[in-house]
C-alpha atoms as a PDB file:
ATOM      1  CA  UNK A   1     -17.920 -13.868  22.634  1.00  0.00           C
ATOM      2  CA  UNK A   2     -21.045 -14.937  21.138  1.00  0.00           C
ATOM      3  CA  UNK A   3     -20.843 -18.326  18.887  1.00  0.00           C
ATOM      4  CA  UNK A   4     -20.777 -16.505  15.002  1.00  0.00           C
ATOM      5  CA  UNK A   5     -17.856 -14.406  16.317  1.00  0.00           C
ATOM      6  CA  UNK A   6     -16.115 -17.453  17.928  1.00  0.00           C
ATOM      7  CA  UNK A   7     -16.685 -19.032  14.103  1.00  0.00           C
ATOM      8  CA  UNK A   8     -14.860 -16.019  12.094  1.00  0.00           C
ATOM      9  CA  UNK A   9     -12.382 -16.112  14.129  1.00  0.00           C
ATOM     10  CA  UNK A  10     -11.465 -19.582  14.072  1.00  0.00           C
ATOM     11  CA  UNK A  11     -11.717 -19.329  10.354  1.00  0.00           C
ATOM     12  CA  UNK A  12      -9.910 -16.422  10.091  1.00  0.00           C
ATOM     13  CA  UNK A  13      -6.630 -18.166  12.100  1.00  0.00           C
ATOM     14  CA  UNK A  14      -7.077 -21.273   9.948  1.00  0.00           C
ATOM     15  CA  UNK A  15      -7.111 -19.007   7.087  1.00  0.00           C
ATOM     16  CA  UNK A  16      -3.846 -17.711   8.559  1.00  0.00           C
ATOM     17  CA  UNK A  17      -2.075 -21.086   9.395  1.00  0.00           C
ATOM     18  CA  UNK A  18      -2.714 -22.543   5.898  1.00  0.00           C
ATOM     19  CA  UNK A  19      -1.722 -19.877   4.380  1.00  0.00           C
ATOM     20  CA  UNK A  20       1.777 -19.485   5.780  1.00  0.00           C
ATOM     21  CA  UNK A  21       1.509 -23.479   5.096  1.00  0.00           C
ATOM     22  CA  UNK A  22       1.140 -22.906   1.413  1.00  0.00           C
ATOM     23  CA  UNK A  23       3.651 -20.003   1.377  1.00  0.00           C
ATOM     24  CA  UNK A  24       0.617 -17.374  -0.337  1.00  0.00           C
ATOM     25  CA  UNK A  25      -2.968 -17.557  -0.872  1.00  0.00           C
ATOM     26  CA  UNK A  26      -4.686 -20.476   0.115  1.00  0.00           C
ATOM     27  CA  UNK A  27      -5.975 -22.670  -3.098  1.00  0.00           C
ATOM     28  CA  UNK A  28      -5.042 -20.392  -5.881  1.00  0.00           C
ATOM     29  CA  UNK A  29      -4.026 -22.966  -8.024  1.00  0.00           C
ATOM     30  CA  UNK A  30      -1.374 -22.473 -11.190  1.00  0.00           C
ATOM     31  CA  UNK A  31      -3.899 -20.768 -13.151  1.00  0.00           C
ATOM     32  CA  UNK A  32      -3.439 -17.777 -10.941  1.00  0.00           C
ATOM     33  CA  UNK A  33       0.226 -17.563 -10.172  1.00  0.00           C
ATOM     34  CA  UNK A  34       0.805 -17.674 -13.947  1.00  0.00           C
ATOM     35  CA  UNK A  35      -1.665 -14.180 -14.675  1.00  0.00           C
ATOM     36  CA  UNK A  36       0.367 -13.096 -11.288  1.00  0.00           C
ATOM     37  CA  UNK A  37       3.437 -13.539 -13.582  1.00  0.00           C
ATOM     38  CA  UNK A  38       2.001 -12.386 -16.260  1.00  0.00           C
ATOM     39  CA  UNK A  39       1.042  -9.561 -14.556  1.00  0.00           C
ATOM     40  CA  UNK A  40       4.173  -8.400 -12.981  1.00  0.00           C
ATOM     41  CA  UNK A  41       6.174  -9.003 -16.037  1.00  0.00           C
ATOM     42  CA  UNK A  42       4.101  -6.100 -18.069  1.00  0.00           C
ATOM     43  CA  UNK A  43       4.316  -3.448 -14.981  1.00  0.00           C
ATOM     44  CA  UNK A  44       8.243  -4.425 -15.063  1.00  0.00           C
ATOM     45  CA  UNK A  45       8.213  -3.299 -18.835  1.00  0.00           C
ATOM     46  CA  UNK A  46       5.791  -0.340 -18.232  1.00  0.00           C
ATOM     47  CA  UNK A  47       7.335   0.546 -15.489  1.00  0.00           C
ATOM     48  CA  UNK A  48      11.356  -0.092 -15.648  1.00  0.00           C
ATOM     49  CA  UNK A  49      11.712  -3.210 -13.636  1.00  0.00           C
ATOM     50  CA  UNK A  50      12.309  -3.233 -10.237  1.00  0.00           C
ATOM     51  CA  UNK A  51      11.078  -5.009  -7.241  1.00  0.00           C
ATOM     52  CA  UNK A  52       6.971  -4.812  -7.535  1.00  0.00           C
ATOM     53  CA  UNK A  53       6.160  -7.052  -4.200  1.00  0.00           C
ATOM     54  CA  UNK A  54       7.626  -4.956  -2.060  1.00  0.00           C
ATOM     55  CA  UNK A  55       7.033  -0.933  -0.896  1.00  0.00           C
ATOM     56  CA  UNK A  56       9.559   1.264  -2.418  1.00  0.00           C
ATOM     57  CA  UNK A  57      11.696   3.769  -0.237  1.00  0.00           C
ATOM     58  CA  UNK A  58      11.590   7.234  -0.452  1.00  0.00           C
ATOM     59  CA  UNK A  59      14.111   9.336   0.213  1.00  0.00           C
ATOM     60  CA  UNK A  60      13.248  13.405   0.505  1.00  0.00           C
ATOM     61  CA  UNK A  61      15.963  15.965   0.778  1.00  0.00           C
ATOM     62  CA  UNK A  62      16.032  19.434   1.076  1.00  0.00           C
ATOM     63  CA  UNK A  63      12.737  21.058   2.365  1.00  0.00           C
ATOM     64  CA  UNK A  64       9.354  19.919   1.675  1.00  0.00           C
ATOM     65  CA  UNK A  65       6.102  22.430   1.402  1.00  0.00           C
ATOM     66  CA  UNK A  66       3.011  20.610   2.691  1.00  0.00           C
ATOM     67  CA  UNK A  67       1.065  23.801   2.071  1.00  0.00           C
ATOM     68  CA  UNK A  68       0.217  27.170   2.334  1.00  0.00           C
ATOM     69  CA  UNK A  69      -1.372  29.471   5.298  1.00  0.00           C
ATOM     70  CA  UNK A  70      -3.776  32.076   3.704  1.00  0.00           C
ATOM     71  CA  UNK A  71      -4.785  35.157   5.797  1.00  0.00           C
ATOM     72  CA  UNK A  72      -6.421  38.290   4.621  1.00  0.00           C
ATOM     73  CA  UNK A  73      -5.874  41.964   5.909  1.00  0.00           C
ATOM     74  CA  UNK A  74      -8.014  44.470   4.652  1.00  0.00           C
ATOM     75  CA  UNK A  75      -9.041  42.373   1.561  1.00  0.00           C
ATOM     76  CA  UNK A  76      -5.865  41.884   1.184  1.00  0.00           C
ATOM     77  CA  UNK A  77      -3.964  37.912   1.218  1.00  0.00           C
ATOM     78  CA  UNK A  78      -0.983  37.031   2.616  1.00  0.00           C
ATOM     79  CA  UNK A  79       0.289  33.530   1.786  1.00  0.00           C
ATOM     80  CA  UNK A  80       2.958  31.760   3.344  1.00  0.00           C
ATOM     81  CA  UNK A  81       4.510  28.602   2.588  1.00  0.00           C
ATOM     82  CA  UNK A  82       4.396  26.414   5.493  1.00  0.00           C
ATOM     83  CA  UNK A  83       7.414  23.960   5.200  1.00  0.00           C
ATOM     84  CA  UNK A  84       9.590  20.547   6.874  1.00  0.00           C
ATOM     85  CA  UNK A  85      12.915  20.908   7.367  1.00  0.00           C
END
């Protein structure tokens, strides 16, 4: 490993420590985790509340069409649904 790669990733794993040291990003100061409030306070009321830091769930039931196969016979198309159960 040549020295400028040896650099990033030293700073990339300091990056890392501090940062699970400081519990977030690394010197973002109060300014910013107020607009982060700020923020996530008007998606909440745009949005319905809810938990915005983490990925929702999805749950799908019944079947799900992902798309369509097209053929054509004699100028004429057949299209069929192609489907998850």
């Amino acid at each position: 490993m040549d020295p400028v790669q040896r650099l990033f990733l030293d700073s990339i794993r300091e990056y890392s420590t501090n940062s699970q040291a400081a519990g977030g990003l690394v010197d973002a100061g109060s300014q910013y985790q107020k607009v982060l409030e700020e923020e996530i306070a008007k998606l909440q009321r745009l949005y319905g509340g809810g938990d915005l830091t983490s990925f929702p769930n999805f749950k799908f039931t019944g079947k799900l069409t992902i798309g369509y196969l097209v053929f054509s016979t004699d100028g004429k198309f057949l299209t069929i649904p192609v489907k998850i159960c």
